[in-house]
PDB file of N, CA and C in Angstrom:
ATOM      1  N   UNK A   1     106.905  96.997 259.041  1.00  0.00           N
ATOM      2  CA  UNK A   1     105.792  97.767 258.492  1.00  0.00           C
ATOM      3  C   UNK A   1     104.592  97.626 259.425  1.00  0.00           C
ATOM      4  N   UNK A   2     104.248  98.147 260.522  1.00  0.00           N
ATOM      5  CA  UNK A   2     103.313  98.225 261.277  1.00  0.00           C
ATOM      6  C   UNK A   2     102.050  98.852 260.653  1.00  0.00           C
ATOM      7  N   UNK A   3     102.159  99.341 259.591  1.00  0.00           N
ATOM      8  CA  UNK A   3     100.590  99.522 258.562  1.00  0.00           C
ATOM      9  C   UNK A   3     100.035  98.312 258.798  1.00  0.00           C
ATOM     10  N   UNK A   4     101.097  97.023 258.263  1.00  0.00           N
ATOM     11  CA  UNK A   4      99.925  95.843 257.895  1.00  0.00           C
ATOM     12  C   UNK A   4      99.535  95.280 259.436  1.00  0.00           C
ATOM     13  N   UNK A   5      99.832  95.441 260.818  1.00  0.00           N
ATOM     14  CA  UNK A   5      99.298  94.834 261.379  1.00  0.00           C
ATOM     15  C   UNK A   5      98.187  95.990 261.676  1.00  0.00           C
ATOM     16  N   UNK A   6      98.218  97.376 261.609  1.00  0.00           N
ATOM     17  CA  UNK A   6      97.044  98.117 261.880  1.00  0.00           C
ATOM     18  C   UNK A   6      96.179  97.830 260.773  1.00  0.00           C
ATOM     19  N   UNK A   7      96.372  97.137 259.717  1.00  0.00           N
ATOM     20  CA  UNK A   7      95.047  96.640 258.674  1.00  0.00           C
ATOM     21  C   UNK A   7      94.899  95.552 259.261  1.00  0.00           C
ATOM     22  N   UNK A   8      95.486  94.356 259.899  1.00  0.00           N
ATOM     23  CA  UNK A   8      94.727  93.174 259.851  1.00  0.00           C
ATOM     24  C   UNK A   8      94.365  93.830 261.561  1.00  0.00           C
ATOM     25  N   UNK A   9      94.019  94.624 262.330  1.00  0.00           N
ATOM     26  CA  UNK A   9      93.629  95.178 263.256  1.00  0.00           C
ATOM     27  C   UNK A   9      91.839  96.334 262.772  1.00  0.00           C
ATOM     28  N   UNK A  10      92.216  96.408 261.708  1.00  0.00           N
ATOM     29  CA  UNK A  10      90.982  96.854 260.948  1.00  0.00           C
ATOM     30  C   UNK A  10      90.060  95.301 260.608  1.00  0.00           C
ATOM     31  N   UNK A  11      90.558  94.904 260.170  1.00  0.00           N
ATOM     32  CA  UNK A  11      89.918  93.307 259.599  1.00  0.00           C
ATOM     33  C   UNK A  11      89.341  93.140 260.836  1.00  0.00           C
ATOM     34  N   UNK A  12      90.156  93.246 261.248  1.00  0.00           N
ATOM     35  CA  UNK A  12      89.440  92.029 262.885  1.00  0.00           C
ATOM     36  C   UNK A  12      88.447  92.844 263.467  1.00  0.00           C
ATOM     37  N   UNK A  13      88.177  93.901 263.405  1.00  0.00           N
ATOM     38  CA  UNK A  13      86.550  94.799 263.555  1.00  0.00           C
ATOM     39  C   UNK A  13      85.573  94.696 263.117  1.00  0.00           C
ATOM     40  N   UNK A  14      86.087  94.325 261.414  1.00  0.00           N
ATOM     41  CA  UNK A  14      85.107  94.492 260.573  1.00  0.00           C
ATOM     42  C   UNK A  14      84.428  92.634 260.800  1.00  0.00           C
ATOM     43  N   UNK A  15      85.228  92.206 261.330  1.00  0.00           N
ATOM     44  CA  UNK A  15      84.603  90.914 261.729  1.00  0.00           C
ATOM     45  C   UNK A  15      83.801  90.900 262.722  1.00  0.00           C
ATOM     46  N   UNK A  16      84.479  91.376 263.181  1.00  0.00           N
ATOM     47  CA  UNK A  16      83.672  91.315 264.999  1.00  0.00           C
ATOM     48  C   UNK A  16      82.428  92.318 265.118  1.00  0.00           C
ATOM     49  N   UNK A  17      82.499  92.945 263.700  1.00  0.00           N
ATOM     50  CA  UNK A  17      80.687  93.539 264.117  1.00  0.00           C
ATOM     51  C   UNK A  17      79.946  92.474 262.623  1.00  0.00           C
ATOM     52  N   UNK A  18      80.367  91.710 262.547  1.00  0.00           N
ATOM     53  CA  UNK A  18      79.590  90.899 261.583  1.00  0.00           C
ATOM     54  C   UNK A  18      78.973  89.629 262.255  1.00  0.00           C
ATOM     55  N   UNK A  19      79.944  89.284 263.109  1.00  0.00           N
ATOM     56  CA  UNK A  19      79.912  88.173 263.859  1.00  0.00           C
ATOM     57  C   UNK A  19      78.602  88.800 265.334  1.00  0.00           C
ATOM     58  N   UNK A  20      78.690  89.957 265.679  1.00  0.00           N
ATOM     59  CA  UNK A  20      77.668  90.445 266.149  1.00  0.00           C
ATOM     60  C   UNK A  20      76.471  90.684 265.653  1.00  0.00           C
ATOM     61  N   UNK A  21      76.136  91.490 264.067  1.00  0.00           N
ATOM     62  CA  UNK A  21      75.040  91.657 263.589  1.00  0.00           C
ATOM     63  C   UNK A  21      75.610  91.262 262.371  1.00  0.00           C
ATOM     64  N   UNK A  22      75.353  89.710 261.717  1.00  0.00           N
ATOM     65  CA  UNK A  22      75.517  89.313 260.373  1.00  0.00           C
ATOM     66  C   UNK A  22      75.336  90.333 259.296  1.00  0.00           C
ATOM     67  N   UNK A  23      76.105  89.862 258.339  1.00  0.00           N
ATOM     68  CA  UNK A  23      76.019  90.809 257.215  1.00  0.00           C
ATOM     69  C   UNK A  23      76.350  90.300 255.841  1.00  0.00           C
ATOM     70  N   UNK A  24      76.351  90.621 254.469  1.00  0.00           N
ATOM     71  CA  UNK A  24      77.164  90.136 253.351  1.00  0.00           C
ATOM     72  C   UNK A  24      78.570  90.263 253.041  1.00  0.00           C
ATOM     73  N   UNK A  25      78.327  91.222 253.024  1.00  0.00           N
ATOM     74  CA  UNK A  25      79.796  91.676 252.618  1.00  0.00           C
ATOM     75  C   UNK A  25      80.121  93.671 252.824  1.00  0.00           C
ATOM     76  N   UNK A  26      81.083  93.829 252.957  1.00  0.00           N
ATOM     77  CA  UNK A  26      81.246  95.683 253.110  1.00  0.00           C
ATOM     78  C   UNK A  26      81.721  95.874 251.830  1.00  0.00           C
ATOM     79  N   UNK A  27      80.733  97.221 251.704  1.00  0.00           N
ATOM     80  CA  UNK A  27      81.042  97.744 250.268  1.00  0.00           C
ATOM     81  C   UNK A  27      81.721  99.345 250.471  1.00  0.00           C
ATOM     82  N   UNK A  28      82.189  99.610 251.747  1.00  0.00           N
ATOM     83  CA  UNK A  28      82.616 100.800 251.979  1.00  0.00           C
ATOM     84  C   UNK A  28      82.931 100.607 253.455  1.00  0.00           C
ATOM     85  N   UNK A  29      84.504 101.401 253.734  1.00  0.00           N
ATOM     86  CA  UNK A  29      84.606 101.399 255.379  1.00  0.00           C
ATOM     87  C   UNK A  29      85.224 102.458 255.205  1.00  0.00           C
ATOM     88  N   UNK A  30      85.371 103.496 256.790  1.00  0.00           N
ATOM     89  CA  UNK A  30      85.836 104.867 256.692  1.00  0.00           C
ATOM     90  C   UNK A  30      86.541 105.321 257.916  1.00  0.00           C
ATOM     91  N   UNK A  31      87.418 105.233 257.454  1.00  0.00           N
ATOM     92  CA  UNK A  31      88.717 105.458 259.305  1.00  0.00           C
ATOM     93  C   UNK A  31      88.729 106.933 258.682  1.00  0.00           C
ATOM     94  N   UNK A  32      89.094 107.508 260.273  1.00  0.00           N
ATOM     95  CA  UNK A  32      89.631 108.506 260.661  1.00  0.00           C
ATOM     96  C   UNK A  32      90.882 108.467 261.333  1.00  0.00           C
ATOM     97  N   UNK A  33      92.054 109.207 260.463  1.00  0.00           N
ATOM     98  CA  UNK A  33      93.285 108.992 261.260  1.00  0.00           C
ATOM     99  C   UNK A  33      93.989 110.494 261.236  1.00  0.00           C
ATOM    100  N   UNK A  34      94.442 110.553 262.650  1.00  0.00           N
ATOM    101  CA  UNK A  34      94.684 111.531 263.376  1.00  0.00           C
ATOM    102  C   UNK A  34      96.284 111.871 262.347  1.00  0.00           C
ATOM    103  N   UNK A  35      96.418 113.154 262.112  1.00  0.00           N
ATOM    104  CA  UNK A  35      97.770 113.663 261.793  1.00  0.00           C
ATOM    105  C   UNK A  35      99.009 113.314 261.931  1.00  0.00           C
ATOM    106  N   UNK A  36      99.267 113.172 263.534  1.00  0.00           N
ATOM    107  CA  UNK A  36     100.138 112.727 264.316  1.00  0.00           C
ATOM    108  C   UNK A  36     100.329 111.534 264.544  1.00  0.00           C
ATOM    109  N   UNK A  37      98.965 110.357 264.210  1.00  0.00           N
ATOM    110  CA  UNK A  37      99.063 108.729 264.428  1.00  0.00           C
ATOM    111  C   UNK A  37     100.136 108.167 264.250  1.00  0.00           C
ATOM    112  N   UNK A  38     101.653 108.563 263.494  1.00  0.00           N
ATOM    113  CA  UNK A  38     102.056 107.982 262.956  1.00  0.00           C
ATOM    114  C   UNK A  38     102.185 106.839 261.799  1.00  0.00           C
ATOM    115  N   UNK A  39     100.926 107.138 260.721  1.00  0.00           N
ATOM    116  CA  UNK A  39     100.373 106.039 259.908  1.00  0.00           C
ATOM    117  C   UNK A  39     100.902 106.750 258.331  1.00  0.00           C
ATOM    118  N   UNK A  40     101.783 105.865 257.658  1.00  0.00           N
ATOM    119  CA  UNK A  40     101.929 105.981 256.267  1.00  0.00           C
ATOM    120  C   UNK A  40     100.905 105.932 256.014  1.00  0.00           C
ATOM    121  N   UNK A  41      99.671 106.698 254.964  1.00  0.00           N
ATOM    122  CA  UNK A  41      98.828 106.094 254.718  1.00  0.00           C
ATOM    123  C   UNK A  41      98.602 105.476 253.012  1.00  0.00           C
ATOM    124  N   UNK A  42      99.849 105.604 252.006  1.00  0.00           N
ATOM    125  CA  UNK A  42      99.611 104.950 251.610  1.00  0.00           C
ATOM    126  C   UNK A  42      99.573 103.440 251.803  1.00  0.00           C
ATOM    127  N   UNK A  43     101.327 103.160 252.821  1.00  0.00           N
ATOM    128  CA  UNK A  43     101.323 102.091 252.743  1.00  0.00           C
ATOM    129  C   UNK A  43     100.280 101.391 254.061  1.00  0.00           C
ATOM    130  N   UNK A  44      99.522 102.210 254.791  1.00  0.00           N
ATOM    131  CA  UNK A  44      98.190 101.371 254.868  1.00  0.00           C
ATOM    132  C   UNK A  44      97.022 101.152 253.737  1.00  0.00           C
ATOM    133  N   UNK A  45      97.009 101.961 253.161  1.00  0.00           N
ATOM    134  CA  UNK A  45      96.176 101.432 251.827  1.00  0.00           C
ATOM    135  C   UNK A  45      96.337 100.277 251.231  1.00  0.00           C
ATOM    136  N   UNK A  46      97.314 100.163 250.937  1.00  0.00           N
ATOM    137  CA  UNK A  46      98.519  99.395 250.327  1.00  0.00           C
ATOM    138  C   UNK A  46      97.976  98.085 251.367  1.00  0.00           C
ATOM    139  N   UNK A  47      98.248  97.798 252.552  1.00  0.00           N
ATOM    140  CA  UNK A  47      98.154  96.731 253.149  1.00  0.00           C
ATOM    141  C   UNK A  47      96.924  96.197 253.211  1.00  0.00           C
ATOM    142  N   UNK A  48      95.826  97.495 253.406  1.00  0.00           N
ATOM    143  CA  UNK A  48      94.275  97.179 253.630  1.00  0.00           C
ATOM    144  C   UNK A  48      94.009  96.345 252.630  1.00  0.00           C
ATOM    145  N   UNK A  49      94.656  96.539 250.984  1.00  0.00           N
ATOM    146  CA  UNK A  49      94.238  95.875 249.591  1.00  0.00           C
ATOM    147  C   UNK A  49      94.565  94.463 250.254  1.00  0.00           C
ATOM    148  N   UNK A  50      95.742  94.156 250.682  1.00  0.00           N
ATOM    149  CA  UNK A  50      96.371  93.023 250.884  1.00  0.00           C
ATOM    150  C   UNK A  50      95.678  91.780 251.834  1.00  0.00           C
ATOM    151  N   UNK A  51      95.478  92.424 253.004  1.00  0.00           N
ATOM    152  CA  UNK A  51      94.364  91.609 253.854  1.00  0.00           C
ATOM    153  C   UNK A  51      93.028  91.525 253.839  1.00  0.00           C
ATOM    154  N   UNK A  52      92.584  92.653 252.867  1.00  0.00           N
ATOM    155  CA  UNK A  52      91.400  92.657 252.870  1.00  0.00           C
ATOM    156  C   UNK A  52      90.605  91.085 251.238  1.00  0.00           C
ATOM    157  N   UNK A  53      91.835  90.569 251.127  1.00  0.00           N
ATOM    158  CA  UNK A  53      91.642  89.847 249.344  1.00  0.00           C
ATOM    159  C   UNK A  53      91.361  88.950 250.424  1.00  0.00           C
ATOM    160  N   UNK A  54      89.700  88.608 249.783  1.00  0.00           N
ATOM    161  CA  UNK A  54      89.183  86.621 249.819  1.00  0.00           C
ATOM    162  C   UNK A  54      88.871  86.621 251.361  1.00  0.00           C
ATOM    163  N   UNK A  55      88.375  88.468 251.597  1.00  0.00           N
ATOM    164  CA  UNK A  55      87.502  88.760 253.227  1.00  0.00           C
ATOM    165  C   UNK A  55      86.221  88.772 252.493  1.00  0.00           C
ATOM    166  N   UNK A  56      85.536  89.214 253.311  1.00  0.00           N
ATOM    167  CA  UNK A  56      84.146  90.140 253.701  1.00  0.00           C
ATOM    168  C   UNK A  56      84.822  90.896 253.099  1.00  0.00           C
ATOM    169  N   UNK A  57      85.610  92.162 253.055  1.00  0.00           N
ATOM    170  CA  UNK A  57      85.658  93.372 252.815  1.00  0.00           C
ATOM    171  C   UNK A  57      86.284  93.453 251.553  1.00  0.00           C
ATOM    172  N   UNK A  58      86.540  92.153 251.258  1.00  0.00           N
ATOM    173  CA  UNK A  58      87.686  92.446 249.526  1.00  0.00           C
ATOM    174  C   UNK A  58      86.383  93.230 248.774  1.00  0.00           C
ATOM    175  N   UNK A  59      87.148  93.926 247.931  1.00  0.00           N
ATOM    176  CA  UNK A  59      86.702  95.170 246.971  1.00  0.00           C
ATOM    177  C   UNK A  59      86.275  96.411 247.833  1.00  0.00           C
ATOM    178  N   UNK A  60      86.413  96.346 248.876  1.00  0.00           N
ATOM    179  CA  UNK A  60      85.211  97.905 249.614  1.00  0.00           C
ATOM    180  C   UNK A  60      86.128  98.758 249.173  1.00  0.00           C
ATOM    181  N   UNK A  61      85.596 100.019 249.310  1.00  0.00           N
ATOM    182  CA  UNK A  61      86.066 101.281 248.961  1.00  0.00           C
ATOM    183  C   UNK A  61      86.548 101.825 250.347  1.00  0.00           C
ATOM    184  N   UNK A  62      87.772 102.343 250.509  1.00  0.00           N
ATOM    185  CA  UNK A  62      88.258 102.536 251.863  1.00  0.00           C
ATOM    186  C   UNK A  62      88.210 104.495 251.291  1.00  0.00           C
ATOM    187  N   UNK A  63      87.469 104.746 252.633  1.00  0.00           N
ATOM    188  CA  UNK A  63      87.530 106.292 252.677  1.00  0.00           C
ATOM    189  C   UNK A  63      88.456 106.657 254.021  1.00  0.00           C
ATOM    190  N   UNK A  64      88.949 107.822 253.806  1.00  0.00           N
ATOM    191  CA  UNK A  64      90.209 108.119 255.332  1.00  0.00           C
ATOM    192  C   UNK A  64      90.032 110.048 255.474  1.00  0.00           C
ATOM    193  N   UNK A  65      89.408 109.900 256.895  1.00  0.00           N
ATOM    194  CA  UNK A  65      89.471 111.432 257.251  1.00  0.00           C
ATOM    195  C   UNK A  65      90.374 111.372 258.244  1.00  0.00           C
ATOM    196  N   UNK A  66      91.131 112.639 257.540  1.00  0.00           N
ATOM    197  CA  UNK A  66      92.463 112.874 258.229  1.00  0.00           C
ATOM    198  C   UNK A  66      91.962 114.288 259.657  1.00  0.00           C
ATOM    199  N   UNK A  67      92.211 113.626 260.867  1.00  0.00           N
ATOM    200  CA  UNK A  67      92.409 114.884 261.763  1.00  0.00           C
ATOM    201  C   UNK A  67      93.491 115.233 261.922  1.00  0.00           C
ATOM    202  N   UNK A  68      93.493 117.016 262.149  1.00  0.00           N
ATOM    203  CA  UNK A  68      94.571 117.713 262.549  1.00  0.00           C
ATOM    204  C   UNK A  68      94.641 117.463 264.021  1.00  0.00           C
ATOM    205  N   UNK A  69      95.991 117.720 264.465  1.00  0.00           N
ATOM    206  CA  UNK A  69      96.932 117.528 265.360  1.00  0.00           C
ATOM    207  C   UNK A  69      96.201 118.678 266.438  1.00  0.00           C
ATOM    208  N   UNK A  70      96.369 118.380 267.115  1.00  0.00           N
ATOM    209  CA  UNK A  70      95.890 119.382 268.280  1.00  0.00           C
ATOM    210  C   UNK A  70      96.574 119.357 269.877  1.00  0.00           C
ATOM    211  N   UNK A  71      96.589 120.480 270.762  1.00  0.00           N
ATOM    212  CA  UNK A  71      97.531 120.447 271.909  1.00  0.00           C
ATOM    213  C   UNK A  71      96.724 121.560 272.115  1.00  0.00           C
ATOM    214  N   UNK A  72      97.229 121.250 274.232  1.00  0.00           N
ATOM    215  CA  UNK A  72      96.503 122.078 274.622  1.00  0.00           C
ATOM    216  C   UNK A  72      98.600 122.536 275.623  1.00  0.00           C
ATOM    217  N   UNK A  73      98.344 124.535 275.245  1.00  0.00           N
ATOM    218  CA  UNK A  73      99.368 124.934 275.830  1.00  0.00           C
ATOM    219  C   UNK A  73      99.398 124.886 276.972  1.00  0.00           C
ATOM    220  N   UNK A  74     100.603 124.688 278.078  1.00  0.00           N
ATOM    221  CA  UNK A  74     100.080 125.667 279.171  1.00  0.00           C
ATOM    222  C   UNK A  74     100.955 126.399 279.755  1.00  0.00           C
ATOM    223  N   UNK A  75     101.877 126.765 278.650  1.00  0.00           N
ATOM    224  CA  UNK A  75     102.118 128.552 278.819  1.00  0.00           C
ATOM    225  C   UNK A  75     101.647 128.982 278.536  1.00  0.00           C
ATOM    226  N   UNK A  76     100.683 129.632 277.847  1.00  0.00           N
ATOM    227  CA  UNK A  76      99.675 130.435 277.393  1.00  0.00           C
ATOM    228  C   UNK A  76      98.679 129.651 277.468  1.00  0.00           C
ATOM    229  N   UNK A  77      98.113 128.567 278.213  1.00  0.00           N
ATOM    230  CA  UNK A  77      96.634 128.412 278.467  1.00  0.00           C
ATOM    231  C   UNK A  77      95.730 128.163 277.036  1.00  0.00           C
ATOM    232  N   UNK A  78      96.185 127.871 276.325  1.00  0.00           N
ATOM    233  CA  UNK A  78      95.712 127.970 274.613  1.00  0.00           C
ATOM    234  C   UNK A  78      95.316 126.695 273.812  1.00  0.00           C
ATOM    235  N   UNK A  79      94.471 126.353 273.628  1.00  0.00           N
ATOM    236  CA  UNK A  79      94.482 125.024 272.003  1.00  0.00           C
ATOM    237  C   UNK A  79      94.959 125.586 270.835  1.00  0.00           C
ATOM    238  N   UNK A  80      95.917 124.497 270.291  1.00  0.00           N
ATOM    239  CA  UNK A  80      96.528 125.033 269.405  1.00  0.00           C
ATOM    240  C   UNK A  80      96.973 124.003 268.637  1.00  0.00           C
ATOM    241  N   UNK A  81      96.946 124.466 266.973  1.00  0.00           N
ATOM    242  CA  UNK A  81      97.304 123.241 266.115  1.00  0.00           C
ATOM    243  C   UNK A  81      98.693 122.840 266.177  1.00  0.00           C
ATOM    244  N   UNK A  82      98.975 121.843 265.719  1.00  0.00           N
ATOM    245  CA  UNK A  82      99.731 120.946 266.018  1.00  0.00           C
ATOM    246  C   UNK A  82     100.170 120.092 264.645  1.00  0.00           C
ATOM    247  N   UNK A  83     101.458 120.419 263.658  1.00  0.00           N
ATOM    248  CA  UNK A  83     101.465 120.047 262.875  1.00  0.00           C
ATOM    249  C   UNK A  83     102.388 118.507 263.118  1.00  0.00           C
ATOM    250  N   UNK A  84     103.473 118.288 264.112  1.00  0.00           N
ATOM    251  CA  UNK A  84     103.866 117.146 264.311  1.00  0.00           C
ATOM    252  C   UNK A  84     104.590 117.159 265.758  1.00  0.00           C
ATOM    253  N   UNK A  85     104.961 116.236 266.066  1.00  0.00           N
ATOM    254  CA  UNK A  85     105.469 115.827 267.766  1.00  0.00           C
ATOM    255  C   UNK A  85     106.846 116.744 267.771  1.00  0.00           C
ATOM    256  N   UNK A  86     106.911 117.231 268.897  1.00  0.00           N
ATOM    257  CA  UNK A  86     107.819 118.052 269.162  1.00  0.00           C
ATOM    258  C   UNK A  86     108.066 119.528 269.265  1.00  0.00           C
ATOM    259  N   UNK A  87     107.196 120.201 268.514  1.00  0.00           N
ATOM    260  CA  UNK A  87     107.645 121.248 268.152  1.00  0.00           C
ATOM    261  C   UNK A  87     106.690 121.952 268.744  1.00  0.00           C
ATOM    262  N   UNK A  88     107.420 123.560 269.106  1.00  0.00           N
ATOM    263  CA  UNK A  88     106.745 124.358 269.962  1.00  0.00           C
ATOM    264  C   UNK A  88     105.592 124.774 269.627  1.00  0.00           C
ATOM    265  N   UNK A  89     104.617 125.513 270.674  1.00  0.00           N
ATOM    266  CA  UNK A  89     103.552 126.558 270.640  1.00  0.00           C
ATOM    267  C   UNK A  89     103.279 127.224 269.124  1.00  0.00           C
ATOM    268  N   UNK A  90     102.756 127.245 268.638  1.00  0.00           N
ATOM    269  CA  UNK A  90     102.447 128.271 267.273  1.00  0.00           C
ATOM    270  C   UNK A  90     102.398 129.732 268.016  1.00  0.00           C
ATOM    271  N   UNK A  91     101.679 129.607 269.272  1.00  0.00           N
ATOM    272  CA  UNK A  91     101.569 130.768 269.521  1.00  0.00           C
ATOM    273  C   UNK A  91     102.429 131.604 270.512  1.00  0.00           C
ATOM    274  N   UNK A  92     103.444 130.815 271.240  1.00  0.00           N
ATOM    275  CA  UNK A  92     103.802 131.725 272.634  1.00  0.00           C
ATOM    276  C   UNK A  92     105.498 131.083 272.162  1.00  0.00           C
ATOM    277  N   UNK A  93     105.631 129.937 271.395  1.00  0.00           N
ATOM    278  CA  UNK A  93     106.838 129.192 271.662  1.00  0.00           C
ATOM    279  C   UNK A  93     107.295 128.352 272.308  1.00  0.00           C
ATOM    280  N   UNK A  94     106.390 127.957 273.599  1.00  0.00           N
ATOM    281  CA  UNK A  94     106.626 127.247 274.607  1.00  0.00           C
ATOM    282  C   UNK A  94     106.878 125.596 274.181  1.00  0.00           C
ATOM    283  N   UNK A  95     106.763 124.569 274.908  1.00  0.00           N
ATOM    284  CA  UNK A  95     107.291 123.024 275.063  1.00  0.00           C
ATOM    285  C   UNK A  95     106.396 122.566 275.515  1.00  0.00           C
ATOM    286  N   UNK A  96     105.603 123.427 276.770  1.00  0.00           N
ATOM    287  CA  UNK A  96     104.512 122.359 277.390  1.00  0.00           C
ATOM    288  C   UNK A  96     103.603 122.386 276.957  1.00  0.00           C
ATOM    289  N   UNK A  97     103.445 121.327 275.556  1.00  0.00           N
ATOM    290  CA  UNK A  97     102.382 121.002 275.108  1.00  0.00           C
ATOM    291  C   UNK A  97     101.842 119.660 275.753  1.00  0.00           C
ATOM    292  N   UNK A  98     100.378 119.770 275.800  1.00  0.00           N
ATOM    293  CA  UNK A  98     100.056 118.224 276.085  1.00  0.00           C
ATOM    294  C   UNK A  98      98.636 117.821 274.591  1.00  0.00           C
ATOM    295  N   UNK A  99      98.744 116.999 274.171  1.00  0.00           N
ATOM    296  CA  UNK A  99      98.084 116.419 273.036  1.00  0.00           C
ATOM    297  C   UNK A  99      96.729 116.296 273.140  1.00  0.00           C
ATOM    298  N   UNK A 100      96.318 117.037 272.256  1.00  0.00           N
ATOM    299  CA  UNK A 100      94.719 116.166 273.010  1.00  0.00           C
ATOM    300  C   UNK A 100      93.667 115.972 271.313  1.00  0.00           C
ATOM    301  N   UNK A 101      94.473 115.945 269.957  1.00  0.00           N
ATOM    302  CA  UNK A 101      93.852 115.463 268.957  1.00  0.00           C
ATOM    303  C   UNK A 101      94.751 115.538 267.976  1.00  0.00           C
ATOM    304  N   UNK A 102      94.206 114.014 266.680  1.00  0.00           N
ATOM    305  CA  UNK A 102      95.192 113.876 265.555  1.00  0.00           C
ATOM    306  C   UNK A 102      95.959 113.069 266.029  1.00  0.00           C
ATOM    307  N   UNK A 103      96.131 111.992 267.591  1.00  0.00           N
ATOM    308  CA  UNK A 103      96.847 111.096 267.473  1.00  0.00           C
ATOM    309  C   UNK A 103      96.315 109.224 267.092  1.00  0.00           C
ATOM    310  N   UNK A 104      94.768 109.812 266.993  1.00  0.00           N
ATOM    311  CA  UNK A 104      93.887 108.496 267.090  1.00  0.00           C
ATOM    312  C   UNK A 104      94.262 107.901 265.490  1.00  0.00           C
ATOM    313  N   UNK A 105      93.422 106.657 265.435  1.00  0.00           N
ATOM    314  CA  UNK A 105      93.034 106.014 264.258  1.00  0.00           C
ATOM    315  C   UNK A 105      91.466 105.169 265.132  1.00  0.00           C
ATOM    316  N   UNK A 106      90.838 105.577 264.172  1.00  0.00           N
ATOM    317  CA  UNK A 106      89.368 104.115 264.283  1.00  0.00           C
ATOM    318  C   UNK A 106      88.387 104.111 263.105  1.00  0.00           C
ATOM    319  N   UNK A 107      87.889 103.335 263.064  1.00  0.00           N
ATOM    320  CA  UNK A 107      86.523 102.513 261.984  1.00  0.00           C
ATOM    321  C   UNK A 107      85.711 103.581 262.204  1.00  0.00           C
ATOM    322  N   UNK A 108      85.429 104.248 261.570  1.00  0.00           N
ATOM    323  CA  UNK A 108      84.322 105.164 261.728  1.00  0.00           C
ATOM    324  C   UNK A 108      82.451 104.787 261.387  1.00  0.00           C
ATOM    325  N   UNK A 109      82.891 104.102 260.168  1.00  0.00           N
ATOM    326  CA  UNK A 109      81.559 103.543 259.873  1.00  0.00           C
ATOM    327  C   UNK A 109      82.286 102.664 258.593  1.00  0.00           C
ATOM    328  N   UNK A 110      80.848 101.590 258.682  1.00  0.00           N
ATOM    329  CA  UNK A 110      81.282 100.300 257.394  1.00  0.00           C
ATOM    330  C   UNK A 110      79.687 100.638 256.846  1.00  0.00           C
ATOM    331  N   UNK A 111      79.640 100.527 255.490  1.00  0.00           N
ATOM    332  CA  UNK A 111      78.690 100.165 254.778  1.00  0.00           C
ATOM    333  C   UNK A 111      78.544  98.951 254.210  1.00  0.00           C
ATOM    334  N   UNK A 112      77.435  98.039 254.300  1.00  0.00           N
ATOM    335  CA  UNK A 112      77.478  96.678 254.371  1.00  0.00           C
ATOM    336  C   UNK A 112      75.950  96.175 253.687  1.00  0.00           C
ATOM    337  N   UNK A 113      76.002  95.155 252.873  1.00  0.00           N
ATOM    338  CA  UNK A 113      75.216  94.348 252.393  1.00  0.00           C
ATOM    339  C   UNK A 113      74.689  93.475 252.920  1.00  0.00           C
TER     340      UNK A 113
END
């Protein structure tokens, strides 16, 4: 289950900007994860509950903006959405896609006491 090490990979941020600018505790944190990341996201939810018990962050409210998938063609020279890995052009049919959004995950912002 590689969710839970991308939550205790969340933890370890939410430390490392505390340990930079002290704080109480987070009462809200907000990833953005790309379409394509490959991330269950319940069962990162699921894990975040798990590592986050008897942190800084136990109880926060976890918010998640999902980006769409994105590729840039170049048979047709085009950006174009991108619902998962592999699959052709929406618009021409082609293969040579190259990626260029919806594969990230990051901390977007923490709200903190």
């Amino acid at each position: 289950m590689h969710e839970m090490s991308l939550a205790e990979g969340i933890l370890a941020i939410v430390e490392q900007q505390r340990a930079q600018s002290p704080f109480g505790c987070v009462k809200s944190i907000e990833l953005e994860i790309g379409e394509l990341a490959g991330v269950e996201l319940e069962s990162l939810l699921f894990s975040l509950d798990a590592v986050f018990k008897h942190s800084v962050a136990d109880g926060a409210e976890v918010r998640v903006e999902r980006l769409p998938g994105l590729a840039h063609c170049f048979n047709c020279d085009s950006e174009v959405p991108l619902s998962r890995r592999g699959e052709s052009c929406p618009r021409c049919g082609g293969f040579q896609l190259h990626l260029i959004g919806g594969s990230e995950m990051r901390v977007k912002s923490l709200e903190v006491e």
